[in-house]
C-alpha atoms as a PDB file:
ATOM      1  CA  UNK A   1      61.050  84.359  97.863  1.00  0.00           C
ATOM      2  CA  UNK A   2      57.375  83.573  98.502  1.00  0.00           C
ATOM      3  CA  UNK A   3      56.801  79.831  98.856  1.00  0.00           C
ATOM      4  CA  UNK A   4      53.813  80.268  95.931  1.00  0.00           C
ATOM      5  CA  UNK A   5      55.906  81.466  93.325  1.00  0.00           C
ATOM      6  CA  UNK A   6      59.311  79.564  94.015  1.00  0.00           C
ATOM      7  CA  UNK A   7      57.922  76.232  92.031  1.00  0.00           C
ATOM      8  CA  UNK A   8      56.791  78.684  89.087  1.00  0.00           C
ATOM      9  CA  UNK A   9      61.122  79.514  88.839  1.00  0.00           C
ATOM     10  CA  UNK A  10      61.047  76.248  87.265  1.00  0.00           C
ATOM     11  CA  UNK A  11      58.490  77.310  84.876  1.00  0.00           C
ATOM     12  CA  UNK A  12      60.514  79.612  83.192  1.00  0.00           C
ATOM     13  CA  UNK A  13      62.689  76.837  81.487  1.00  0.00           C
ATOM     14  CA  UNK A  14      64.000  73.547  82.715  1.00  0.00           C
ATOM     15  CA  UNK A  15      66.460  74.603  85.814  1.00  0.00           C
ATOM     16  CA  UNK A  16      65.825  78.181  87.087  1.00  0.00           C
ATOM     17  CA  UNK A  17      65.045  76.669  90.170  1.00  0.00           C
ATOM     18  CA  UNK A  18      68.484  75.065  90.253  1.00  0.00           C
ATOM     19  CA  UNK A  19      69.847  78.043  89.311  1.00  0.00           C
ATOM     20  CA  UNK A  20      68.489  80.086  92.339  1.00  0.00           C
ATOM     21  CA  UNK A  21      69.349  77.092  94.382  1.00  0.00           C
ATOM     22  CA  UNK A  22      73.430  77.226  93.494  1.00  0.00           C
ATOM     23  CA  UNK A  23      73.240  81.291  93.745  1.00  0.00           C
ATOM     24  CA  UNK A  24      71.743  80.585  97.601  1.00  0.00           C
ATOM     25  CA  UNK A  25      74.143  78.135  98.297  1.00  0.00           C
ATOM     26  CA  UNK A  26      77.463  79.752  96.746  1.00  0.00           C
ATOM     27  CA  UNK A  27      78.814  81.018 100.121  1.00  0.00           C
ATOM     28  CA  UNK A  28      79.588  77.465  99.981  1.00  0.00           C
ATOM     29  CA  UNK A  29      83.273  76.517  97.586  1.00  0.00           C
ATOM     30  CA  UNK A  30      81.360  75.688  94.319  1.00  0.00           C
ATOM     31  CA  UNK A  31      81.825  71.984  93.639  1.00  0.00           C
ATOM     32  CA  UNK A  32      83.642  70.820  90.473  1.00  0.00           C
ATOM     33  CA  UNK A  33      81.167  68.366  88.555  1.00  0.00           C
ATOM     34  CA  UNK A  34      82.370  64.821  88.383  1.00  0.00           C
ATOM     35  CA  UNK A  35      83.541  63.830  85.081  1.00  0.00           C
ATOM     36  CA  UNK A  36      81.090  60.960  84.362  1.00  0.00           C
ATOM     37  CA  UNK A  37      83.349  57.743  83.000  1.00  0.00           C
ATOM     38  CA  UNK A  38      82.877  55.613  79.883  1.00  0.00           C
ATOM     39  CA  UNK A  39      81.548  52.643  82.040  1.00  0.00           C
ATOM     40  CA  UNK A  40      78.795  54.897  83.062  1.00  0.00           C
ATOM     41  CA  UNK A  41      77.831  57.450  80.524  1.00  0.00           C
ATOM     42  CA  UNK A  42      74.463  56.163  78.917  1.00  0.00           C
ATOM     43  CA  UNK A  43      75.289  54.928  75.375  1.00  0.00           C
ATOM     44  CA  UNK A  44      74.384  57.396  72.502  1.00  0.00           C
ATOM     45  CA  UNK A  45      70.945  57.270  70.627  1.00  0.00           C
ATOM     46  CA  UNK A  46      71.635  58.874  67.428  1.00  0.00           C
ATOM     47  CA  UNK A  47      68.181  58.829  66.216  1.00  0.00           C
ATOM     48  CA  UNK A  48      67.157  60.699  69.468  1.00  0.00           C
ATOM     49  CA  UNK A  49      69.801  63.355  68.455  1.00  0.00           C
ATOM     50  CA  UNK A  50      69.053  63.153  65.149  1.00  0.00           C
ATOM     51  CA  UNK A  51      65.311  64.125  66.042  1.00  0.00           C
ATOM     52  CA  UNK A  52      66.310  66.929  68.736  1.00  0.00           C
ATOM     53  CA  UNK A  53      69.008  68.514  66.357  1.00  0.00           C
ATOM     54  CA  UNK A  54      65.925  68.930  63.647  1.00  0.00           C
ATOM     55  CA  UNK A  55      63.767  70.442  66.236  1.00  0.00           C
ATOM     56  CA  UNK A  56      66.303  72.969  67.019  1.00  0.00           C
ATOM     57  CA  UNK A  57      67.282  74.340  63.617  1.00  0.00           C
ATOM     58  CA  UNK A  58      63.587  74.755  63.442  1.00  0.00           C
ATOM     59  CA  UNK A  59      63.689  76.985  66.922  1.00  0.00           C
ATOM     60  CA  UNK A  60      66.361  78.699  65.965  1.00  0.00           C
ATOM     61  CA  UNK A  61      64.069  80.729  62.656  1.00  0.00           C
ATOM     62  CA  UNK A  62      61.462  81.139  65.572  1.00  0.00           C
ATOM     63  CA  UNK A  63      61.187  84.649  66.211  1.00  0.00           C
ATOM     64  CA  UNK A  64      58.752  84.834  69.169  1.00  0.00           C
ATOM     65  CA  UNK A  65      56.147  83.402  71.037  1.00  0.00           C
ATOM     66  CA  UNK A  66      53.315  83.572  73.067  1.00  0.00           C
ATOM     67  CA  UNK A  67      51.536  80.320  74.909  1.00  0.00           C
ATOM     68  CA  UNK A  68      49.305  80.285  77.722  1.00  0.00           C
ATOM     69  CA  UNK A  69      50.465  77.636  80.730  1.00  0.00           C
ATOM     70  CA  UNK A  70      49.497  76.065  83.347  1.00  0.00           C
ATOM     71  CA  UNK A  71      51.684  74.707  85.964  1.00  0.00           C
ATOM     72  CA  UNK A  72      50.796  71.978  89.236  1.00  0.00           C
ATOM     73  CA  UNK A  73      53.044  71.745  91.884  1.00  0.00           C
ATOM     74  CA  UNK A  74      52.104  67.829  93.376  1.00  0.00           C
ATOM     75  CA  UNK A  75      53.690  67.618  97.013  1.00  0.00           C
ATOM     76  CA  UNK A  76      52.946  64.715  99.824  1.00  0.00           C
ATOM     77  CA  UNK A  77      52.244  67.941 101.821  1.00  0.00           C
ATOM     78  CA  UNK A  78      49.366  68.874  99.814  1.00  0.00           C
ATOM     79  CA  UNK A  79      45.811  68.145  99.877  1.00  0.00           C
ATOM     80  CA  UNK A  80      45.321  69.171  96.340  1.00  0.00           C
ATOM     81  CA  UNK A  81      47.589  70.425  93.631  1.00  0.00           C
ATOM     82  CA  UNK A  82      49.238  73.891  93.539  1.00  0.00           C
ATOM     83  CA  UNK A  83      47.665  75.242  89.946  1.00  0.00           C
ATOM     84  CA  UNK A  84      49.130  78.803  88.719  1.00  0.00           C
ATOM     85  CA  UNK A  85      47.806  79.916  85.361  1.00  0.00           C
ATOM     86  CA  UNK A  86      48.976  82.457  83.039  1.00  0.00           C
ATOM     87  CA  UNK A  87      50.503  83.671  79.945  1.00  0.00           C
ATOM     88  CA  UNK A  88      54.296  83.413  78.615  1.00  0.00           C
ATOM     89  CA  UNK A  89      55.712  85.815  76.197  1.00  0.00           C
ATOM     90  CA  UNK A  90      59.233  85.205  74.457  1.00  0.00           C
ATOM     91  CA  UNK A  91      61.440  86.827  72.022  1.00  0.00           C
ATOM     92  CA  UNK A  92      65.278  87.373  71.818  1.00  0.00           C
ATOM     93  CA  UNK A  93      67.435  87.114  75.131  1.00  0.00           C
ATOM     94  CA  UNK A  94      64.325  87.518  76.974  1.00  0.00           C
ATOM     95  CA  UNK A  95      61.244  85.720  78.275  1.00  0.00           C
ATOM     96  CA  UNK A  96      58.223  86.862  80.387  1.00  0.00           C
ATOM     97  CA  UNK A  97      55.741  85.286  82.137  1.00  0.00           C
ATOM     98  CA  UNK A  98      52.663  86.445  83.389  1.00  0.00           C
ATOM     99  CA  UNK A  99      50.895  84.936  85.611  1.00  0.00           C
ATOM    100  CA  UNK A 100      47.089  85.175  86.899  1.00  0.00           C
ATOM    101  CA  UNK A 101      45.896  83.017  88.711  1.00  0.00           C
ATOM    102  CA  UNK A 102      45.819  82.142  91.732  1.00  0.00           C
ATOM    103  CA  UNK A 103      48.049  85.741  92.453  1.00  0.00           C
ATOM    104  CA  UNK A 104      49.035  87.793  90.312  1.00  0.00           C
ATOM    105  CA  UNK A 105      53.170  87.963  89.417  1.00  0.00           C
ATOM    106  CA  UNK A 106      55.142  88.913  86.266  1.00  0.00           C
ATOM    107  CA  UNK A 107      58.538  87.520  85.926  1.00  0.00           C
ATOM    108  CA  UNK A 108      60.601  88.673  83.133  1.00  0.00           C
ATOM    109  CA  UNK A 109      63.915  86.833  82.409  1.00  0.00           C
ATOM    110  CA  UNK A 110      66.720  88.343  80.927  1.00  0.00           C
ATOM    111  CA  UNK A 111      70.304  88.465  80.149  1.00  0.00           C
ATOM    112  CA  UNK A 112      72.075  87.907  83.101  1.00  0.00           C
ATOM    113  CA  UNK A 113      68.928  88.418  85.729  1.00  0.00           C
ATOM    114  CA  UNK A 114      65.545  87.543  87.103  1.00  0.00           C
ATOM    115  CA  UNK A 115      62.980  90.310  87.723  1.00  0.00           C
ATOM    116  CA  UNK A 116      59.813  89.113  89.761  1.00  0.00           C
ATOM    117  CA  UNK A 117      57.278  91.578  90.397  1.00  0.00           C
ATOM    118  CA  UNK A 118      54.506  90.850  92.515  1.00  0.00           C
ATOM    119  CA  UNK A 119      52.460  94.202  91.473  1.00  0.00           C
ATOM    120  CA  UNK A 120      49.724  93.886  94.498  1.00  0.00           C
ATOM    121  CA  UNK A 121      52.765  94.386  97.250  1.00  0.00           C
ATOM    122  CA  UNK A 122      54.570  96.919  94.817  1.00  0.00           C
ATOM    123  CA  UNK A 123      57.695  94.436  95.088  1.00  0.00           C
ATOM    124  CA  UNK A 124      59.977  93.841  92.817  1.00  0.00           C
ATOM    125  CA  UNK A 125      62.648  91.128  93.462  1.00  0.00           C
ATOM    126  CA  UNK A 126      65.884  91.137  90.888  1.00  0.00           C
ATOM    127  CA  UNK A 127      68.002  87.922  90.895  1.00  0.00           C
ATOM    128  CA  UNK A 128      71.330  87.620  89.476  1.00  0.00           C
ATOM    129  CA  UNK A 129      71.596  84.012  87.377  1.00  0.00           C
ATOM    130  CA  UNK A 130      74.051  82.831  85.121  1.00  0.00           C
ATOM    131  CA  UNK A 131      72.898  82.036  81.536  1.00  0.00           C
ATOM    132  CA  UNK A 132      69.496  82.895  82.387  1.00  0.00           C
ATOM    133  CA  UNK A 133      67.811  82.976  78.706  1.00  0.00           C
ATOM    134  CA  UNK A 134      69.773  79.353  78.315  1.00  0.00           C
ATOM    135  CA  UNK A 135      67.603  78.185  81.370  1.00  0.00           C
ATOM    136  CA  UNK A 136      64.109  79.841  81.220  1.00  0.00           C
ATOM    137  CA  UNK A 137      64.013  79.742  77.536  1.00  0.00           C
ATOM    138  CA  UNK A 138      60.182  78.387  78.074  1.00  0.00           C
ATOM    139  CA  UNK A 139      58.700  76.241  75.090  1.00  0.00           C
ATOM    140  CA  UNK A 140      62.061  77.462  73.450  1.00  0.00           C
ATOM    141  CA  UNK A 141      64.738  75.596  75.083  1.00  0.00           C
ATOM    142  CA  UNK A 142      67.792  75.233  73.231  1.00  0.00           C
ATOM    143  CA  UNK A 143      69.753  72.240  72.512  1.00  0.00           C
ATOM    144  CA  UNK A 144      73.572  73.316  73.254  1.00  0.00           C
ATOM    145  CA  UNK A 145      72.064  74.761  76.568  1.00  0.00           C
ATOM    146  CA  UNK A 146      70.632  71.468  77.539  1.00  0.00           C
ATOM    147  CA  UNK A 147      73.544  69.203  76.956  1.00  0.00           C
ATOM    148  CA  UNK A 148      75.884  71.174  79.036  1.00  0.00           C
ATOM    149  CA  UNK A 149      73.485  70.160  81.977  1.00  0.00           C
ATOM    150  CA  UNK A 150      71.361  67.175  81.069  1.00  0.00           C
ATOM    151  CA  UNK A 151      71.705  63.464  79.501  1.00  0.00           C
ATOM    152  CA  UNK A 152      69.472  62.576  77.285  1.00  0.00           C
ATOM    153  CA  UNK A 153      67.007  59.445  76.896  1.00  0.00           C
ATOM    154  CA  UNK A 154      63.790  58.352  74.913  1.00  0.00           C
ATOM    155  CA  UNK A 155      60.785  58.097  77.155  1.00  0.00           C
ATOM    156  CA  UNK A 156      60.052  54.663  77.558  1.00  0.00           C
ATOM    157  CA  UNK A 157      56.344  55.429  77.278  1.00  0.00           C
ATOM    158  CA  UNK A 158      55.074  55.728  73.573  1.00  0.00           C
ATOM    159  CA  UNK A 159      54.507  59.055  71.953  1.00  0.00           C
ATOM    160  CA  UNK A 160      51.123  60.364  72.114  1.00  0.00           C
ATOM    161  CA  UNK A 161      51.117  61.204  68.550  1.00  0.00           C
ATOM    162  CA  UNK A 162      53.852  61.023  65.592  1.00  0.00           C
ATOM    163  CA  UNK A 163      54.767  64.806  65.948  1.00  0.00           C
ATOM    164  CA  UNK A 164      55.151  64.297  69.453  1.00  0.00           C
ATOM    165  CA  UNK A 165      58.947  63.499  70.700  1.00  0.00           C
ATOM    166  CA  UNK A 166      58.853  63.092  74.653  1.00  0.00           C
ATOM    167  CA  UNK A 167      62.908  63.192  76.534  1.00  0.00           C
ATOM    168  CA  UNK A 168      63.936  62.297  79.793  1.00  0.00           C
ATOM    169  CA  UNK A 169      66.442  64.734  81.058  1.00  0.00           C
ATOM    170  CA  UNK A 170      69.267  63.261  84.081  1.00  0.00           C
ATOM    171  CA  UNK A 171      70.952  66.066  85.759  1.00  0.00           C
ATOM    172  CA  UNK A 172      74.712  65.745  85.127  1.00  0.00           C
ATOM    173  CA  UNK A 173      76.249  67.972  87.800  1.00  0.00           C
ATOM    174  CA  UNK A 174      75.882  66.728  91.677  1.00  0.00           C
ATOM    175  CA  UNK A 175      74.943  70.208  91.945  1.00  0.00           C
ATOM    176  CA  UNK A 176      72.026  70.259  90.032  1.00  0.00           C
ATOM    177  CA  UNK A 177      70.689  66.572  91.141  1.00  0.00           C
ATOM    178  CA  UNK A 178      70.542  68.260  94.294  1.00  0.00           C
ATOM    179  CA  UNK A 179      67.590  70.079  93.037  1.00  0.00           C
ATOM    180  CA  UNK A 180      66.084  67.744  90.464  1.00  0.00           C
ATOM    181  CA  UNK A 181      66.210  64.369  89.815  1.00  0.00           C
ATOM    182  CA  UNK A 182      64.424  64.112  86.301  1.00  0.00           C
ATOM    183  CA  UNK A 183      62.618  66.274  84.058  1.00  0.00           C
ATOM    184  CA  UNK A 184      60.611  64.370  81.492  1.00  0.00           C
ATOM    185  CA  UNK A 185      60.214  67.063  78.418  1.00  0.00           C
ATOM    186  CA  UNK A 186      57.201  66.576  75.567  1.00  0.00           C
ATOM    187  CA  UNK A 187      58.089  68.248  72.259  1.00  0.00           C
ATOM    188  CA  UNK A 188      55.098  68.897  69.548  1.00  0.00           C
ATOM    189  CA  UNK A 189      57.893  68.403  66.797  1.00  0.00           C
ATOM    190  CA  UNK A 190      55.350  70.351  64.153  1.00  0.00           C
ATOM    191  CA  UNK A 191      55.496  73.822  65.839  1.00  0.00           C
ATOM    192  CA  UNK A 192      58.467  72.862  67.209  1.00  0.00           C
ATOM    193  CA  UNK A 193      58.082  73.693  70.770  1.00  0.00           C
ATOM    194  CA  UNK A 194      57.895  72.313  74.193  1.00  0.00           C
ATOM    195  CA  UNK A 195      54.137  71.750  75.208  1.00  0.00           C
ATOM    196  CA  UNK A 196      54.660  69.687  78.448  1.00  0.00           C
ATOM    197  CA  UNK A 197      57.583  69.567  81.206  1.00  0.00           C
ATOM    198  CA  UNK A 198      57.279  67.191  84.001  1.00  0.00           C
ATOM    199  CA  UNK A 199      60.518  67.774  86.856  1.00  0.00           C
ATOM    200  CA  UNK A 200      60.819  65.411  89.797  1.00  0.00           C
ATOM    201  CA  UNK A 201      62.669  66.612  92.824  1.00  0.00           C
ATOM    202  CA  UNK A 202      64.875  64.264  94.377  1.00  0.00           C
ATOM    203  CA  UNK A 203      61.275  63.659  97.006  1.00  0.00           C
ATOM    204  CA  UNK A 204      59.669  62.272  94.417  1.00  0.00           C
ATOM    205  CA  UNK A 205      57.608  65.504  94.197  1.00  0.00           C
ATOM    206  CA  UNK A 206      56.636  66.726  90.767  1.00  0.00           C
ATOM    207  CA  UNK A 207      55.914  70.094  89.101  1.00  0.00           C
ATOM    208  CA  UNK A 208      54.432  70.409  85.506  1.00  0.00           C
ATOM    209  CA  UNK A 209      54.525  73.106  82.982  1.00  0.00           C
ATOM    210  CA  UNK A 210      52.048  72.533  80.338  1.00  0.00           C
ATOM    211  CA  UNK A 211      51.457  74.995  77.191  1.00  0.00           C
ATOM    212  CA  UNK A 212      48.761  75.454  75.277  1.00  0.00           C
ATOM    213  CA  UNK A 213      47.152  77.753  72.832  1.00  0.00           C
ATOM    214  CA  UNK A 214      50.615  78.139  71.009  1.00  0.00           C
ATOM    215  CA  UNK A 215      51.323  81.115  68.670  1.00  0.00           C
ATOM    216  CA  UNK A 216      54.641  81.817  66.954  1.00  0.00           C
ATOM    217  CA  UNK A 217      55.938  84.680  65.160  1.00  0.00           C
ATOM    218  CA  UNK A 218      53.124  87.305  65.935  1.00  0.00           C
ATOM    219  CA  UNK A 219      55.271  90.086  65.907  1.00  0.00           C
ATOM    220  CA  UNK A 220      55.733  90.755  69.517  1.00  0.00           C
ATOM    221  CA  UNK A 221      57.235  94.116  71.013  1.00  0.00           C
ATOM    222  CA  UNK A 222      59.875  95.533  73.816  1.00  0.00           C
ATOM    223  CA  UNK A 223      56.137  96.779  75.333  1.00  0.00           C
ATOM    224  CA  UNK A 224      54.854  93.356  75.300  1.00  0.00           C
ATOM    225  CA  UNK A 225      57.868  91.923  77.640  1.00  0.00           C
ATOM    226  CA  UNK A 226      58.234  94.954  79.204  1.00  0.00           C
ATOM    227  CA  UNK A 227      57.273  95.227  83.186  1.00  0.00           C
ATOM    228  CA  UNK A 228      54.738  97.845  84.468  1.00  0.00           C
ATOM    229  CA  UNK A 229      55.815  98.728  87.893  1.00  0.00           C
ATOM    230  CA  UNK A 230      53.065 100.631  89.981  1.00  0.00           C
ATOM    231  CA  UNK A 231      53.495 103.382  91.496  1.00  0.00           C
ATOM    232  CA  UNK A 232      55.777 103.006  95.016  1.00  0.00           C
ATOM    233  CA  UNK A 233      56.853 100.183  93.701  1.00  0.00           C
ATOM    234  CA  UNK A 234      60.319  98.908  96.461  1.00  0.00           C
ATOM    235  CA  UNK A 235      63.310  96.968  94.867  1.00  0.00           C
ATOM    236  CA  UNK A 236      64.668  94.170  96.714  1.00  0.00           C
ATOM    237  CA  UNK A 237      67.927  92.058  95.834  1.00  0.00           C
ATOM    238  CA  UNK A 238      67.802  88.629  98.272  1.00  0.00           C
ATOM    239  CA  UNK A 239      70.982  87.531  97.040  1.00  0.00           C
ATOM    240  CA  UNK A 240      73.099  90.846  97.532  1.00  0.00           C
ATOM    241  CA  UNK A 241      76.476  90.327  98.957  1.00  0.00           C
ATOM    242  CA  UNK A 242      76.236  87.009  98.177  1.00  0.00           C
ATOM    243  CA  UNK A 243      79.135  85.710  95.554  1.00  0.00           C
ATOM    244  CA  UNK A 244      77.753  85.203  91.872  1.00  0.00           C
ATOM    245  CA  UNK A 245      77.068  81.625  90.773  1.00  0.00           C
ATOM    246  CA  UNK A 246      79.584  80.770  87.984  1.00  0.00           C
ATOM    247  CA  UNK A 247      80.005  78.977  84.986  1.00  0.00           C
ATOM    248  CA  UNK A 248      80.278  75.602  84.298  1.00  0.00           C
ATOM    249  CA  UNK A 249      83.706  77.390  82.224  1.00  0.00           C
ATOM    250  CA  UNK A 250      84.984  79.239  84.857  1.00  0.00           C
ATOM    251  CA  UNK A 251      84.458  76.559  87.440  1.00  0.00           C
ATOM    252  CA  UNK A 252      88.452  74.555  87.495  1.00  0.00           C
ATOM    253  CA  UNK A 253      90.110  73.620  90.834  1.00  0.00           C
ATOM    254  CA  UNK A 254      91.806  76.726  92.219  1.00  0.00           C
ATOM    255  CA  UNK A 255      96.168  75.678  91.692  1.00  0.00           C
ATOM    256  CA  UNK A 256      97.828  74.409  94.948  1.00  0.00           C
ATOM    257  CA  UNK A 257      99.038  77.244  97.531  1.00  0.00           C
ATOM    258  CA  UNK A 258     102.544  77.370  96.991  1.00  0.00           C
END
């Protein structure tokens, strides 16, 4: 995967990243999350889940979307930010986003599978994921999705406004804090939709999705999300031959060899 465009996995939804990250490492025994105990589990904010669960019985009567973005990829390595720009289309089970600037790359995610196409090479890379619409879900995240793989918190900083609910995310799995440490999420509770997403690696480095120029329900269509391959356009699967990631369900401690 090119270096430029493996920070904008992120952008489609909270943990693609992490997703790609557990597919490239499952030639490894997948590793059972640790069961957090009662002395350390954060205690409950029932306001906070008060306020999500609102926001997402709002999402859930959104039919589609379309937002322009922006992401920055910060990095000690860096002179100056990493800034793609673009557009991001959702409806359904799948989301796409476009991007222009600085190179141009449409990634559509769908049930099951990432498809990146990088139209100047006529390349297109397909990715097997688990859940995938659950992760890249965009401004659209989903609560049930979330909780499998995040804690919840307030953001100690105030809101910027009164429709504005901002969440700190903690990774749950050991798996996942691997690849992120926190992902601070901003929520324009009168849309509802994501508008900002901040995730910190576990170096302190930070990407950030922002959204702007939101529009819901505008009727979009399978052409809108669908991918325009050129001409002598190749297909290429990195992670062929490599064992599927699995689900959190289907991830129990294999019984003792008898």
């Amino acid at each position: 995967m090119k270096p430029a465009h493996a920070c904008c996995l992120f952008a489609a939804g909270l943990v693609a990243t992490c997703e790609l990250h557990a597919a490239q490492s499952a030639a490894q025994p997948p590793e059972k999350p640790a069961a957090e105990s009662p002395q350390t589990q954060p205690p409950a904010d029932s306001q906070l889940d008060a306020a999500m669960q609102a926001v997402d019985d709002r999402i859930a009567n959104i039919e589609d979307l379309r937002a322009n973005f922006e992401q920055r990829k910060s990095s000690a390595m860096l002179r100056q930010p990493m800034v793609s720009t673009g557009e991001v289309i959702a409806r359904g089970d799948v989301v796409l986003w476009r991007t222009q600037q600085p190179r141009k790359s449409d990634m559509r995610v769908g049930p099951g599978e990432i498809r990146l196409l990088y139209p100047d090479d006529k390349l297109l890379e397909i990715y097997p994921v688990h859940n995938a619409k659950g992760i890249a879900g965009g401004p659209l995240p989903r609560l049930n999705e979330l909780r499998e793989l995040f804690t919840f918190a307030r953001a100690s900083e105030p809101p910027a406004s009164a429709s504005t609910l901002q969440v700190l995310l903690t990774p749950r799995s050991q798996e996942l804090k691997n690849a992120v440490a926190t992902v601070m999420v901003t929520i324009d509770t009168s849309v509802p939709c994501v508008t900002k997403i901040v995730m910190t690696d576990p170096d302190g480095e930070q990407t950030s999705v922002e959204f702007t120029q939101i529009r819901i329900n505008t009727g979009v269509k399978d052409v809108d999300l669908a991918l325009h391959l050129p001409e002598g356009t190749r297909e290429s699967k990195p992670l062929e031959g490599m064992p599927a990631p699995q689900s959190p369900e289907s991830r129990q401690e294999a019984p003792p060899a008898r």
